[in-house]
Protein backbone atom coordinates (compact mmCIF):
# COMPACT_ATOMS: atom_id res chain seq x y z
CA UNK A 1 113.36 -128.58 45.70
CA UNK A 2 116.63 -130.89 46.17
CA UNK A 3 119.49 -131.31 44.37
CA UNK A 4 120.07 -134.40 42.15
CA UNK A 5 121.43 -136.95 44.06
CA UNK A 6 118.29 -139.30 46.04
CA UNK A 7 120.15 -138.53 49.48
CA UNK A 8 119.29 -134.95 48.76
CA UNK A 9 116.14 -134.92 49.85
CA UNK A 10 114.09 -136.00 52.73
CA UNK A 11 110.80 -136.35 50.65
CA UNK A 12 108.70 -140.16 51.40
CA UNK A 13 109.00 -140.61 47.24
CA UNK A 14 107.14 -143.58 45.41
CA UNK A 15 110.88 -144.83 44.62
CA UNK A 16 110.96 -144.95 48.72
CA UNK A 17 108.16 -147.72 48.91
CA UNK A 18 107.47 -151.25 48.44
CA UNK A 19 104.15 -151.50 46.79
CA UNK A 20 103.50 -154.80 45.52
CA UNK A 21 102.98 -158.23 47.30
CA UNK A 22 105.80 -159.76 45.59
CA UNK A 23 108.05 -157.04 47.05
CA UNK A 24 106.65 -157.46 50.83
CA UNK A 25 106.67 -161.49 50.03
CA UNK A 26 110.55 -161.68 48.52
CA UNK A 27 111.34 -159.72 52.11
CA UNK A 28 109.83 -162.29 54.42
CA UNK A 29 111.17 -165.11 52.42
CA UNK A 30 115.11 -163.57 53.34
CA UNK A 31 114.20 -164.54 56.50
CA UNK A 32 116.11 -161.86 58.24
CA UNK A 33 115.03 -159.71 61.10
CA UNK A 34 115.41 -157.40 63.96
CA UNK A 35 113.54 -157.64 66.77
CA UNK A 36 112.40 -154.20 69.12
CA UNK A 37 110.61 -153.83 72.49
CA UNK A 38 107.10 -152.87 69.88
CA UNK A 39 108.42 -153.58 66.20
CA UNK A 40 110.28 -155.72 64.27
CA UNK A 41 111.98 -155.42 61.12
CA UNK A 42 112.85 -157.70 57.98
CA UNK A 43 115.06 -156.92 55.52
CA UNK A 44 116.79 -157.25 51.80
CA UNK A 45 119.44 -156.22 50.36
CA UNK A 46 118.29 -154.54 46.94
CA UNK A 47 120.26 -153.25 44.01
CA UNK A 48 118.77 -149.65 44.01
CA UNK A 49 120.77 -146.76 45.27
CA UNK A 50 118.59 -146.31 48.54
CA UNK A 51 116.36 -148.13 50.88
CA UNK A 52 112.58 -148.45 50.47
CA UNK A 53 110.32 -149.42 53.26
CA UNK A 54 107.44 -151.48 53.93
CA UNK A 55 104.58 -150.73 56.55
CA UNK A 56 102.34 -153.82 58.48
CA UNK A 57 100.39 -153.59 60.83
CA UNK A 58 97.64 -156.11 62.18
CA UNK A 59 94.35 -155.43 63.09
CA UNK A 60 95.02 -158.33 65.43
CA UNK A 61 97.74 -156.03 67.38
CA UNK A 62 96.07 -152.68 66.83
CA UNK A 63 92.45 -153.12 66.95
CA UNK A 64 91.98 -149.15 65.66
CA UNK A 65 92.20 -147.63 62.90
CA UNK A 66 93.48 -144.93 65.12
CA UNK A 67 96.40 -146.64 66.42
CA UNK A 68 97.33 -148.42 63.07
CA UNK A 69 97.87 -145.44 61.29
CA UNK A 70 99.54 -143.85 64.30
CA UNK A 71 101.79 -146.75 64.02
CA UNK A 72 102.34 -145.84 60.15
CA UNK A 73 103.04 -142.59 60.50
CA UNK A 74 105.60 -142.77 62.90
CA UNK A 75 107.57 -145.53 61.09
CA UNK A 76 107.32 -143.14 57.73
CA UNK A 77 108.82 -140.43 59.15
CA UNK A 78 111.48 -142.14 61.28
CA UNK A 79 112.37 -143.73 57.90
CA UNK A 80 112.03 -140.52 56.23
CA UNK A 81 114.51 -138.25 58.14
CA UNK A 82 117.25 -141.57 58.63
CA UNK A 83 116.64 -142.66 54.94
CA UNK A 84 120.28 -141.24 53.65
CA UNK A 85 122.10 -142.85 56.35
CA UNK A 86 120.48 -146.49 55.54
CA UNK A 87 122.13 -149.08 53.85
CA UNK A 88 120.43 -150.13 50.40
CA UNK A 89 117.77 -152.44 52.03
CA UNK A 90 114.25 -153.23 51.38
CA UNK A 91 112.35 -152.68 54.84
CA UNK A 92 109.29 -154.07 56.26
CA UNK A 93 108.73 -152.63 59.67
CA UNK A 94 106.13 -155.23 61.66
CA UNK A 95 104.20 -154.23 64.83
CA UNK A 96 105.19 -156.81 66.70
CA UNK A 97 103.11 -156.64 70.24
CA UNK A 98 99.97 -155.10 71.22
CA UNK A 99 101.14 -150.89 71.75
CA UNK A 100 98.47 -150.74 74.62
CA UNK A 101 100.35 -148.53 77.01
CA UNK A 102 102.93 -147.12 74.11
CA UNK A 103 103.97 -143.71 74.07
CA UNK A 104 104.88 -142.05 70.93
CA UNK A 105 108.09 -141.61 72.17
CA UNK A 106 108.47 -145.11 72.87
CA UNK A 107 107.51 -146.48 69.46
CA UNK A 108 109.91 -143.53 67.71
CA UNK A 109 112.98 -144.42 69.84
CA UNK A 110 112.33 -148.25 69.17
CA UNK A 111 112.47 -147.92 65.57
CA UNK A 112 115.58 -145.63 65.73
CA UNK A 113 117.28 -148.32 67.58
CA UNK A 114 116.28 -151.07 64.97
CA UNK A 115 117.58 -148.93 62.25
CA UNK A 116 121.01 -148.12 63.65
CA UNK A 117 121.46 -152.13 63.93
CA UNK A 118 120.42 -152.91 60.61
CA UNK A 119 123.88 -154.61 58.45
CA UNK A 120 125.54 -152.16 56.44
């Protein structure tokens, strides 16, 4: 397994998460964001020693089940393998737009570029 330090490992831990409404809700009510071509992301600054991460996506934008957990699995593991290099934020990443005519590659590089602009 990893060493002790949390940047060791590249794991999508429970620590990793926000879980609980009041987490996703004290996010949105920051009222800061970054806005992509398909996502969008809000953030916190938390006291932890890494960033967690949030997941939403609407039925309203992704009418499958299909798509939405496409959407949520790509997000995961873009956060997963950049985690280290984030600042200590809380995350929610947003579909923002319908991804009719999204590639995978698409949505990957969009939320790459929203998490090399996040604040540090």
């Amino acid at each position: 397994m990893a060493s002790g330090s949390p940047d060791a490992d590249q794991c999508f831990r429970d620590a990793y998460r926000l879980r609980k409404t009041d987490e996703y809700s004290s996010v949105f009510a920051f009222r800061r964001a970054i806005k992509g071509r398909f996502l969008i992301v809000h953030y916190r600054p938390n006291a932890l020693p890494t960033a967690r991460l949030g997941v939403v996506v609407a039925k309203k934008l992704a009418r499958r089940a299909v798509q939405r957990n496409l959407v949520k699995r790509i997000v995961r593991e873009g956060f997963r393998l950049r985690r280290a290099q984030l600042p200590c934020l809380d995350l929610v990443v947003r579909l923002n737009r319908p991804i009719i005519g999204a590639s995978r590659t698409s949505l990957h590089n969009d939320l790459a570029d929203l998490l090399r602009r996040l604040p540090a």
